[in-house]
PDB file of N, CA and C in Angstrom:
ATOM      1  N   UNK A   1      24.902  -5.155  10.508  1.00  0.00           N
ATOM      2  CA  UNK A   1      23.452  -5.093  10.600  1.00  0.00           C
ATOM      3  C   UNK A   1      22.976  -6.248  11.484  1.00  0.00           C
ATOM      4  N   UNK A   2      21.714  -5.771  12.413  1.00  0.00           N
ATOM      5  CA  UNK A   2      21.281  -6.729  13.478  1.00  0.00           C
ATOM      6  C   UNK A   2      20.364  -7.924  12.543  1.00  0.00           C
ATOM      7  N   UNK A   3      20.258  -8.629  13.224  1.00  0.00           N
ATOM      8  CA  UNK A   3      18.981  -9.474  12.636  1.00  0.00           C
ATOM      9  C   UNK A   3      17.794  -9.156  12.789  1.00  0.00           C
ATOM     10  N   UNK A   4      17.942  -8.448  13.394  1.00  0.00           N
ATOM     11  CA  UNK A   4      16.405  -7.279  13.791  1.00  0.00           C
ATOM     12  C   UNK A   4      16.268  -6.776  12.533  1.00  0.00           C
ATOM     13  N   UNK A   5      17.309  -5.593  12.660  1.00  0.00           N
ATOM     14  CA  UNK A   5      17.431  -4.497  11.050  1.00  0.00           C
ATOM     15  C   UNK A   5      17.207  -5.364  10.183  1.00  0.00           C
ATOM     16  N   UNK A   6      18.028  -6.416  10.260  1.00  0.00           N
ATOM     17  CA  UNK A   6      17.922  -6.999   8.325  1.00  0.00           C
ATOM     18  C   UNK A   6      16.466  -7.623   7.918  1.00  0.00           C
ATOM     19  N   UNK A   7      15.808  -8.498   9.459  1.00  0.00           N
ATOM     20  CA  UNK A   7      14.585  -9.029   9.043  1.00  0.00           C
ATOM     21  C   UNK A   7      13.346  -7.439   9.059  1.00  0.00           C
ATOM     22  N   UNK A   8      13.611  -6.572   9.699  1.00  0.00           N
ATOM     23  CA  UNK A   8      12.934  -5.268   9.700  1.00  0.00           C
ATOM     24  C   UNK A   8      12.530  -4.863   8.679  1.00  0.00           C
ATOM     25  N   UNK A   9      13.921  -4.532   7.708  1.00  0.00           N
ATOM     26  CA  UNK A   9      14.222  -4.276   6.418  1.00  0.00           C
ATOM     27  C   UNK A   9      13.273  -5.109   5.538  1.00  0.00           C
ATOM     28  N   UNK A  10      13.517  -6.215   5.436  1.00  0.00           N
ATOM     29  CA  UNK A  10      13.036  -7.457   4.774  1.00  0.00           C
ATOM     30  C   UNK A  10      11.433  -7.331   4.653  1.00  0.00           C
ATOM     31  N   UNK A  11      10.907  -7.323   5.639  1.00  0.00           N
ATOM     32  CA  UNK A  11       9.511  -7.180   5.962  1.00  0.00           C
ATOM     33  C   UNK A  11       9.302  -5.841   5.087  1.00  0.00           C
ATOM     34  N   UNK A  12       9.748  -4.913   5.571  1.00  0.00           N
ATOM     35  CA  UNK A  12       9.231  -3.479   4.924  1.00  0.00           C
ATOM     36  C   UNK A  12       9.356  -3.285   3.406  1.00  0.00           C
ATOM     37  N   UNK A  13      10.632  -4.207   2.533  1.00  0.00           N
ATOM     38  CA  UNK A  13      10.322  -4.423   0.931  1.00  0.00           C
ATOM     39  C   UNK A  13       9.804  -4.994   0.670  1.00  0.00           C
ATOM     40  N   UNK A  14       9.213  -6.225   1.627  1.00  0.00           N
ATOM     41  CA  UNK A  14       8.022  -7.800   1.180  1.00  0.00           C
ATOM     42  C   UNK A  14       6.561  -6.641   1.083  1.00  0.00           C
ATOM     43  N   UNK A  15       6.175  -6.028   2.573  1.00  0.00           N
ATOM     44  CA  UNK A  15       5.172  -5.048   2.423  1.00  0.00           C
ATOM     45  C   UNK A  15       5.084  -4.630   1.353  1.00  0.00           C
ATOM     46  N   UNK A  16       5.685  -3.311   0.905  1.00  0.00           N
ATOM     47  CA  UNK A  16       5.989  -2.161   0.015  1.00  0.00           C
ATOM     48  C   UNK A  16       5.692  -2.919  -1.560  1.00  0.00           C
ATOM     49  N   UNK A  17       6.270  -3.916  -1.980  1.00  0.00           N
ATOM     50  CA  UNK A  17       6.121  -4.604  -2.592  1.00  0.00           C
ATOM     51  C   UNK A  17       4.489  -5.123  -3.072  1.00  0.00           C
ATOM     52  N   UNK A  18       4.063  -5.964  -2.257  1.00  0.00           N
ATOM     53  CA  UNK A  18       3.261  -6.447  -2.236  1.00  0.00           C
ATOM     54  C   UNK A  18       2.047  -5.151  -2.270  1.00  0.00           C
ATOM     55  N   UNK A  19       1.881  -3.954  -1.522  1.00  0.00           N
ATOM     56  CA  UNK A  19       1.255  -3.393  -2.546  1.00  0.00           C
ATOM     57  C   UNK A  19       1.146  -2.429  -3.426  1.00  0.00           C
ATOM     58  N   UNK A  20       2.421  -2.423  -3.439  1.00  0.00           N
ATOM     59  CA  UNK A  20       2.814  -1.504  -4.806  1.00  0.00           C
ATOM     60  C   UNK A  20       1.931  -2.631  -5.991  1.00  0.00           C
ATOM     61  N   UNK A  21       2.702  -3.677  -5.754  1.00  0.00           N
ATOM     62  CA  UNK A  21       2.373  -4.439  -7.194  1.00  0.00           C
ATOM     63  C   UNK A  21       1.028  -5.244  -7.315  1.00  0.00           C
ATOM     64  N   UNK A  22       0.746  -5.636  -5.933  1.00  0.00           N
ATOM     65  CA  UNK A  22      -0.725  -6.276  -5.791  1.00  0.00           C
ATOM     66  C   UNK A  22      -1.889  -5.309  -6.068  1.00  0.00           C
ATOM     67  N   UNK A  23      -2.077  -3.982  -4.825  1.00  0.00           N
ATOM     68  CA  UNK A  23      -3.404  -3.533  -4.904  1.00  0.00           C
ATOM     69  C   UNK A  23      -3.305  -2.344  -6.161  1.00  0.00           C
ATOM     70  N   UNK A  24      -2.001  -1.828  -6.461  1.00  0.00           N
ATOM     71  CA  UNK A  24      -1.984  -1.174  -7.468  1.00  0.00           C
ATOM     72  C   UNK A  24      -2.967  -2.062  -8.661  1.00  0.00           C
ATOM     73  N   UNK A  25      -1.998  -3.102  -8.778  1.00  0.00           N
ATOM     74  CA  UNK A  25      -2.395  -3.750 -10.406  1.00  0.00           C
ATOM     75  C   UNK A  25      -4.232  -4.044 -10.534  1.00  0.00           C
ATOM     76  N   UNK A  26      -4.392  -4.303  -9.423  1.00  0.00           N
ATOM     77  CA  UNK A  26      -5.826  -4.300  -8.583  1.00  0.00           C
ATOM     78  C   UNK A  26      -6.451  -2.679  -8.936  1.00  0.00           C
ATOM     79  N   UNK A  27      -5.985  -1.890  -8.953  1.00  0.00           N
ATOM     80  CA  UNK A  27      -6.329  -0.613  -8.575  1.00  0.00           C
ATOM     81  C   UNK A  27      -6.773  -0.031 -10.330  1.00  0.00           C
ATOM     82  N   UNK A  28      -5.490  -0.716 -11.142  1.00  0.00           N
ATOM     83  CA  UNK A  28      -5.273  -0.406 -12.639  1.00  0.00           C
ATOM     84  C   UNK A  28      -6.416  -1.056 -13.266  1.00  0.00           C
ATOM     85  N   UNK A  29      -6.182  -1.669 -12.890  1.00  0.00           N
ATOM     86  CA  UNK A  29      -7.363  -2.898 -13.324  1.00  0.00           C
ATOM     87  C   UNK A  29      -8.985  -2.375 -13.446  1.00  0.00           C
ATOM     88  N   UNK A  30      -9.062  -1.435 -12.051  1.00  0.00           N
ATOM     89  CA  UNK A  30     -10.440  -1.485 -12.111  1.00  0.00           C
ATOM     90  C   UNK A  30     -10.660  -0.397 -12.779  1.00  0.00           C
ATOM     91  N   UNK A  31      -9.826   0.501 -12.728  1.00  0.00           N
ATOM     92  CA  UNK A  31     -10.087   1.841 -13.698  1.00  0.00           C
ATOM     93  C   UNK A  31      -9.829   1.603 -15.170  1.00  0.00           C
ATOM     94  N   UNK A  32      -9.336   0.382 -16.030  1.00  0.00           N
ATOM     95  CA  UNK A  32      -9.830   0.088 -17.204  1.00  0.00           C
ATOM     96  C   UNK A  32     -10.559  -0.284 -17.396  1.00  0.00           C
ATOM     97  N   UNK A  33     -11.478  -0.963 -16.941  1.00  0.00           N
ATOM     98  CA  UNK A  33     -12.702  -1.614 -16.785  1.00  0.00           C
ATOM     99  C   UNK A  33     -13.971  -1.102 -16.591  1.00  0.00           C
ATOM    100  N   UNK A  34     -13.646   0.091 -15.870  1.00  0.00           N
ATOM    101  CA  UNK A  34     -14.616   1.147 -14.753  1.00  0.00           C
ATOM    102  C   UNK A  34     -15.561   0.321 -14.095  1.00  0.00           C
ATOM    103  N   UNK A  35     -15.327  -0.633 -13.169  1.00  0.00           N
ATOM    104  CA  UNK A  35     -16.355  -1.183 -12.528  1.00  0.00           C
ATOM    105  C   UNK A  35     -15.246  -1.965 -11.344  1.00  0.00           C
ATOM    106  N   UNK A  36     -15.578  -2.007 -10.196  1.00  0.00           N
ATOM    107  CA  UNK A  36     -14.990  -2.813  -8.673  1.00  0.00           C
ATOM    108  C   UNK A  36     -14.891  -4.422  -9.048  1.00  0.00           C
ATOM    109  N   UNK A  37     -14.320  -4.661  -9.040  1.00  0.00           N
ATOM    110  CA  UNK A  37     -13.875  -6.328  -8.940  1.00  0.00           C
ATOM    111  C   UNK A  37     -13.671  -7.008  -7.559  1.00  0.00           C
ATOM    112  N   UNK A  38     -13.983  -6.229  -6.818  1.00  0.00           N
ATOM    113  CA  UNK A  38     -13.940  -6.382  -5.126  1.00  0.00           C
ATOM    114  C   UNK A  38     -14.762  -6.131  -4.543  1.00  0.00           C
ATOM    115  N   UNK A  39     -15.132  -7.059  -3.039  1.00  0.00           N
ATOM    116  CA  UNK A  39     -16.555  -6.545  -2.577  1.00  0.00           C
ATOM    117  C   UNK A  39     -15.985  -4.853  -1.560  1.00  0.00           C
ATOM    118  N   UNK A  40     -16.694  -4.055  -1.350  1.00  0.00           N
ATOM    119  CA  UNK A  40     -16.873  -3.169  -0.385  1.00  0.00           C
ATOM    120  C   UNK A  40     -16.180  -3.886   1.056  1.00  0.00           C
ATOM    121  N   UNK A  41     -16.931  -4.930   1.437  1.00  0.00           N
ATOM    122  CA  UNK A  41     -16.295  -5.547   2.669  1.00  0.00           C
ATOM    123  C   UNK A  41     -14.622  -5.412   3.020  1.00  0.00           C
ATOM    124  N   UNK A  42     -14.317  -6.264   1.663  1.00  0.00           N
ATOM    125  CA  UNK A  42     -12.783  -6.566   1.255  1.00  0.00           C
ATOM    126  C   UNK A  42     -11.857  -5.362   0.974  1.00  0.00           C
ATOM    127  N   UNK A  43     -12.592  -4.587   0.454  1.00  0.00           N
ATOM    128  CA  UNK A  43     -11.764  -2.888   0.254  1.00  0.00           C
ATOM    129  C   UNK A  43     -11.940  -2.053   1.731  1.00  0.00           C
ATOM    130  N   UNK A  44     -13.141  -1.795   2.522  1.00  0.00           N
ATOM    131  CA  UNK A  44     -12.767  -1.230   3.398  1.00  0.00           C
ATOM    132  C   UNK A  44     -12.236  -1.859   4.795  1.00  0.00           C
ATOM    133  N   UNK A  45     -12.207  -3.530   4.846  1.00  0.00           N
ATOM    134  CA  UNK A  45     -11.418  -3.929   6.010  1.00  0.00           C
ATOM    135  C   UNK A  45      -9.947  -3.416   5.826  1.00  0.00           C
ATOM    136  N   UNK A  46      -9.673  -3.703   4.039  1.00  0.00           N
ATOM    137  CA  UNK A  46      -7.767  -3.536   3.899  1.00  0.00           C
ATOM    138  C   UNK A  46      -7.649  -2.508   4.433  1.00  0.00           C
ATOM    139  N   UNK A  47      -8.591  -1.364   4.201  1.00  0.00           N
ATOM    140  CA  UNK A  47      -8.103   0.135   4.468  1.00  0.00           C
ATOM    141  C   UNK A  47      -8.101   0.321   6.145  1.00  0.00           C
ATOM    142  N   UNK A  48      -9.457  -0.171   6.487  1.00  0.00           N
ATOM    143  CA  UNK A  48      -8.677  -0.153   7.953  1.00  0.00           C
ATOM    144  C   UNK A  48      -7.853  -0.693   8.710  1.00  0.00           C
ATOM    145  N   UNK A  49      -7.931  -1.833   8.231  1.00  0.00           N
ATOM    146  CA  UNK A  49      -6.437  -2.863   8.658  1.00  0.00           C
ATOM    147  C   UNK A  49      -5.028  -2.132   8.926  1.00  0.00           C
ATOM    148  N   UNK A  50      -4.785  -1.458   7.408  1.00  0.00           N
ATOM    149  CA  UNK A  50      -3.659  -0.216   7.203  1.00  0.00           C
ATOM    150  C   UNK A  50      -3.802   0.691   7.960  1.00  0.00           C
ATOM    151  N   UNK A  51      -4.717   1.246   8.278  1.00  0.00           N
ATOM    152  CA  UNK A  51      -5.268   2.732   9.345  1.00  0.00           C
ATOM    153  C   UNK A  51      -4.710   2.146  11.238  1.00  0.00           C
ATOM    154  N   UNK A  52      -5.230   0.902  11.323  1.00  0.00           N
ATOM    155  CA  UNK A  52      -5.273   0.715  12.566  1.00  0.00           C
ATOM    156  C   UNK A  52      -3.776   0.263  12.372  1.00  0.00           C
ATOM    157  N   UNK A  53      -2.949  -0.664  12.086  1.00  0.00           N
ATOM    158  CA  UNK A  53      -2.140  -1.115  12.197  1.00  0.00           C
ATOM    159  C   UNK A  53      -0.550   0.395  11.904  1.00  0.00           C
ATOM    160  N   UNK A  54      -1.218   1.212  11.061  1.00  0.00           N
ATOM    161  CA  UNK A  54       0.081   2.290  11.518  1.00  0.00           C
ATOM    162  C   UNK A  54       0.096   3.286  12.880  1.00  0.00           C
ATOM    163  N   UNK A  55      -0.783   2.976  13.204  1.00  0.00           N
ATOM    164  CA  UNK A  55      -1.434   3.899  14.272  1.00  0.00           C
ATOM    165  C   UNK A  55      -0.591   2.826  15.623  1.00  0.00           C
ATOM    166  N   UNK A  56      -0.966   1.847  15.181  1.00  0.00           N
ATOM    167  CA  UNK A  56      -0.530   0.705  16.549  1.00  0.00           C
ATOM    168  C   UNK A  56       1.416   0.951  16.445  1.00  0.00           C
ATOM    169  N   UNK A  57       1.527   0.420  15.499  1.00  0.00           N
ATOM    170  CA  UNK A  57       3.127   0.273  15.287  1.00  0.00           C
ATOM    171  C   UNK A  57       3.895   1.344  15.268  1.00  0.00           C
ATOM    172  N   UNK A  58       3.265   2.504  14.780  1.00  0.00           N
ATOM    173  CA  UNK A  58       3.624   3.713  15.551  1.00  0.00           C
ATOM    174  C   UNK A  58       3.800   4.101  17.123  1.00  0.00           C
ATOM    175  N   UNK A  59       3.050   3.882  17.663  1.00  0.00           N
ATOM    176  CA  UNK A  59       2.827   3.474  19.122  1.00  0.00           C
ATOM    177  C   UNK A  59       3.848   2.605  19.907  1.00  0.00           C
ATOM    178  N   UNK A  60       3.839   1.361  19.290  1.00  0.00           N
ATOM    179  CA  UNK A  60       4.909   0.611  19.286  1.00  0.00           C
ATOM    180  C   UNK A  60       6.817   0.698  19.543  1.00  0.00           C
ATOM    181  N   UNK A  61       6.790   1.551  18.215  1.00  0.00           N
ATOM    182  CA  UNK A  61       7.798   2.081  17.395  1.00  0.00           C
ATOM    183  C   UNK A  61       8.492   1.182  16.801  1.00  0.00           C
ATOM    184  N   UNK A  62       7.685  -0.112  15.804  1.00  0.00           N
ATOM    185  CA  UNK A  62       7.956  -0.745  14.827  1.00  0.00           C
ATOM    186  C   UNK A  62       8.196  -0.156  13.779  1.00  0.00           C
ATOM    187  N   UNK A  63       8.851   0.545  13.742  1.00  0.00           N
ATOM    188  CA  UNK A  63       8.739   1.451  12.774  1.00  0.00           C
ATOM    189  C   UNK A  63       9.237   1.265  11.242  1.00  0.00           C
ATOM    190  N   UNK A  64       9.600  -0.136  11.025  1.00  0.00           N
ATOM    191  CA  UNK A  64       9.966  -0.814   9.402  1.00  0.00           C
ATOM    192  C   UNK A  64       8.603  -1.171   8.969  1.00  0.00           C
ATOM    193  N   UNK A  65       7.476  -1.727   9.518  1.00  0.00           N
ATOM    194  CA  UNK A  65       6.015  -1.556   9.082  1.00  0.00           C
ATOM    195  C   UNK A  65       5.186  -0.598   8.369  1.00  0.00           C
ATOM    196  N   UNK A  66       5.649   0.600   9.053  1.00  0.00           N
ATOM    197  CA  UNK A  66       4.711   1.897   8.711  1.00  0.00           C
ATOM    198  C   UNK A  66       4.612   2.161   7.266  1.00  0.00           C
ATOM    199  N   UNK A  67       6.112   2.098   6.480  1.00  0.00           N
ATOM    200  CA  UNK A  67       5.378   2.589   5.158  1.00  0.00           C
ATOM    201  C   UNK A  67       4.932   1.869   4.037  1.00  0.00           C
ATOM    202  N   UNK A  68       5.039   0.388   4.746  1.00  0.00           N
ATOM    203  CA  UNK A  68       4.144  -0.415   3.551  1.00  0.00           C
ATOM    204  C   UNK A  68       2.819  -0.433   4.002  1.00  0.00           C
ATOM    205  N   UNK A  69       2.751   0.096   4.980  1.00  0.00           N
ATOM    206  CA  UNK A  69       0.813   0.370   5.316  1.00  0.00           C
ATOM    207  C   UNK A  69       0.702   1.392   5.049  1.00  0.00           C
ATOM    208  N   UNK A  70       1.885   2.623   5.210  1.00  0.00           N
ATOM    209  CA  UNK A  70       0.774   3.910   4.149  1.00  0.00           C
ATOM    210  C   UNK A  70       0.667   3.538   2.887  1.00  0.00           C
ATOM    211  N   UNK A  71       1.384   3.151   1.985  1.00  0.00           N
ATOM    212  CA  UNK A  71       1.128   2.793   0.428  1.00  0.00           C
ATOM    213  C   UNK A  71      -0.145   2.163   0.865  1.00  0.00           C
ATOM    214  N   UNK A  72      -0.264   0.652   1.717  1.00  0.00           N
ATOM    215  CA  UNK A  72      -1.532   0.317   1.379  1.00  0.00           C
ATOM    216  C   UNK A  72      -2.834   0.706   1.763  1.00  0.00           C
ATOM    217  N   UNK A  73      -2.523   1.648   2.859  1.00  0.00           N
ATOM    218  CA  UNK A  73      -3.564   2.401   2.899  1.00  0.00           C
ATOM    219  C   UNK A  73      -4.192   3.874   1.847  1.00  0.00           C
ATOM    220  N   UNK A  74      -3.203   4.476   1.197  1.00  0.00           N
ATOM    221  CA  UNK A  74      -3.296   5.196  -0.275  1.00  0.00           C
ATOM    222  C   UNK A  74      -4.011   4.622  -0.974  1.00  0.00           C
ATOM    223  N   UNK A  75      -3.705   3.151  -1.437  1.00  0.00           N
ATOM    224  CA  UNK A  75      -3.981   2.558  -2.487  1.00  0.00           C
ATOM    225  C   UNK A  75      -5.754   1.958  -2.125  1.00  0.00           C
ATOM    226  N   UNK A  76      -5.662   1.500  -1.158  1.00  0.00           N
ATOM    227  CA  UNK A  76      -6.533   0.672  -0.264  1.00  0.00           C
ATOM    228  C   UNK A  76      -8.030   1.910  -0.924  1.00  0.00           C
ATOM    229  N   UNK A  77      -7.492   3.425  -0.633  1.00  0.00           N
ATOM    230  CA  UNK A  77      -8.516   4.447  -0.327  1.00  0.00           C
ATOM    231  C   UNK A  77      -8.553   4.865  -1.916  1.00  0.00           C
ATOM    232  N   UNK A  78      -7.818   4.466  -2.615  1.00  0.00           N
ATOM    233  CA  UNK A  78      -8.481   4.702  -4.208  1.00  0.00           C
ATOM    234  C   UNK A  78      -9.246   3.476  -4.537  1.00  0.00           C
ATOM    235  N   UNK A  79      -9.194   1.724  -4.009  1.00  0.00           N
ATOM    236  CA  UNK A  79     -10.263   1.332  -4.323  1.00  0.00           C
ATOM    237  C   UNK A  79     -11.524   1.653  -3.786  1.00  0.00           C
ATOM    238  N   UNK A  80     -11.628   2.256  -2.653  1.00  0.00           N
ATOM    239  CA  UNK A  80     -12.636   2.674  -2.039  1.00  0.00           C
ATOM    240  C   UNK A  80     -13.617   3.208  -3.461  1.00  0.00           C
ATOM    241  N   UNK A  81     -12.858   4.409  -3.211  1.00  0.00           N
ATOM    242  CA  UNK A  81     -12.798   5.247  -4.275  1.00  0.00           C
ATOM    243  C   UNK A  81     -13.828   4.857  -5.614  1.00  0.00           C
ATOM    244  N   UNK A  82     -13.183   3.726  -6.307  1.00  0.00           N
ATOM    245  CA  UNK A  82     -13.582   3.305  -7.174  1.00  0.00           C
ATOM    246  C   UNK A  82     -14.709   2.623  -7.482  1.00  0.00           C
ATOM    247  N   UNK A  83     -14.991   1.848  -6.074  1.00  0.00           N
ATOM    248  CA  UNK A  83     -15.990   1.304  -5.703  1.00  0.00           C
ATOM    249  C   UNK A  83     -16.963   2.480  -5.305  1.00  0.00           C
ATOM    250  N   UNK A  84     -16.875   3.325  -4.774  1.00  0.00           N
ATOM    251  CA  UNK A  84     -18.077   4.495  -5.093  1.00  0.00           C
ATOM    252  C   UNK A  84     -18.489   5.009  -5.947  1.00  0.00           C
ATOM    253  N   UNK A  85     -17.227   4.956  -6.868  1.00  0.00           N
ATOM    254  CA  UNK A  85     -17.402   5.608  -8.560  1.00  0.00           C
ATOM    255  C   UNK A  85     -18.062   4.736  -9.688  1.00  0.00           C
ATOM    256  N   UNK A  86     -18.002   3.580  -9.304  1.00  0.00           N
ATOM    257  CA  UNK A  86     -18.468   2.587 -10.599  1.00  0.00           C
ATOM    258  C   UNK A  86     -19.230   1.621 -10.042  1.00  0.00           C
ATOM    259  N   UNK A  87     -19.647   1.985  -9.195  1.00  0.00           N
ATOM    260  CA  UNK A  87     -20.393   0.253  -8.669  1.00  0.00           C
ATOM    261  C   UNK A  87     -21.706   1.365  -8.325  1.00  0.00           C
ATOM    262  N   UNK A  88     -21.180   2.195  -6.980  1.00  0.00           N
ATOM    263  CA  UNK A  88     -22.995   2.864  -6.708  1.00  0.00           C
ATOM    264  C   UNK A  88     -23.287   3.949  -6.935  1.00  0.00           C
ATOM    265  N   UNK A  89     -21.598   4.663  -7.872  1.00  0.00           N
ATOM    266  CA  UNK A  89     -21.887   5.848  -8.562  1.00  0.00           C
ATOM    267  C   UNK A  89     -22.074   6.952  -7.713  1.00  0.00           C
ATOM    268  N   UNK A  90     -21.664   7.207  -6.421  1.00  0.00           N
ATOM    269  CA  UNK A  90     -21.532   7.879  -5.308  1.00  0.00           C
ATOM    270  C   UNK A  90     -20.878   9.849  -6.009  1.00  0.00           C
ATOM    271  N   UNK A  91     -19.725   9.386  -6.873  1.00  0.00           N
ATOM    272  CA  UNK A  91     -19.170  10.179  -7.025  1.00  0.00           C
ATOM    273  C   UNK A  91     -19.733  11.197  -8.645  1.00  0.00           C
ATOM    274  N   UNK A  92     -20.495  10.408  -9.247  1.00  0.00           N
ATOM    275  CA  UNK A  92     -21.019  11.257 -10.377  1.00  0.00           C
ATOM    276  C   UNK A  92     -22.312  11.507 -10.645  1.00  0.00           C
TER     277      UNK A  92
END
């Protein structure tokens, strides 16, 4: 394995990781609670951050990046989500 692959690799379980366990627990969180613990700002930059950045690295063909930005873009789009549902009530 190159040092490319292995740091490639590396990056893509640090990603994957981070928001599996970050915006998830973030995510769990707010649906016991039923109310956003995050501003709007902060939820829809992550989501585009994730949007633009798979789009780029795709392009690229970084391609050990991509699927810790779709998780965080999934996840990113259920706080959205939530924040429409319990904060300005968009959804009920």
């Amino acid at each position: 394995m190159t040092a490319e692959a292995f740091f490639g690799l590396l990056a893509m379980v640090a990603g994957c990781l981070t928001f599996i366990v970050g915006l998830s627990a973030q995510a769990l969180k707010q649906y016991r609670e039923k109310r956003c613990g995050i501003s709007i700002v902060f939820a829809g930059l992550g989501t585009a951050t994730c949007a633009i950045r798979i789009v780029y690295f795709s392009l690229s063909g970084a391609y050990w990046t991509i699927p810790p930005d779709v998780i965080g873009l999934m996840i990113s789009t259920v706080i959205l989500y939530q924040y429409g549902a319990y904060e300005r009530k968009w959804w009920k």
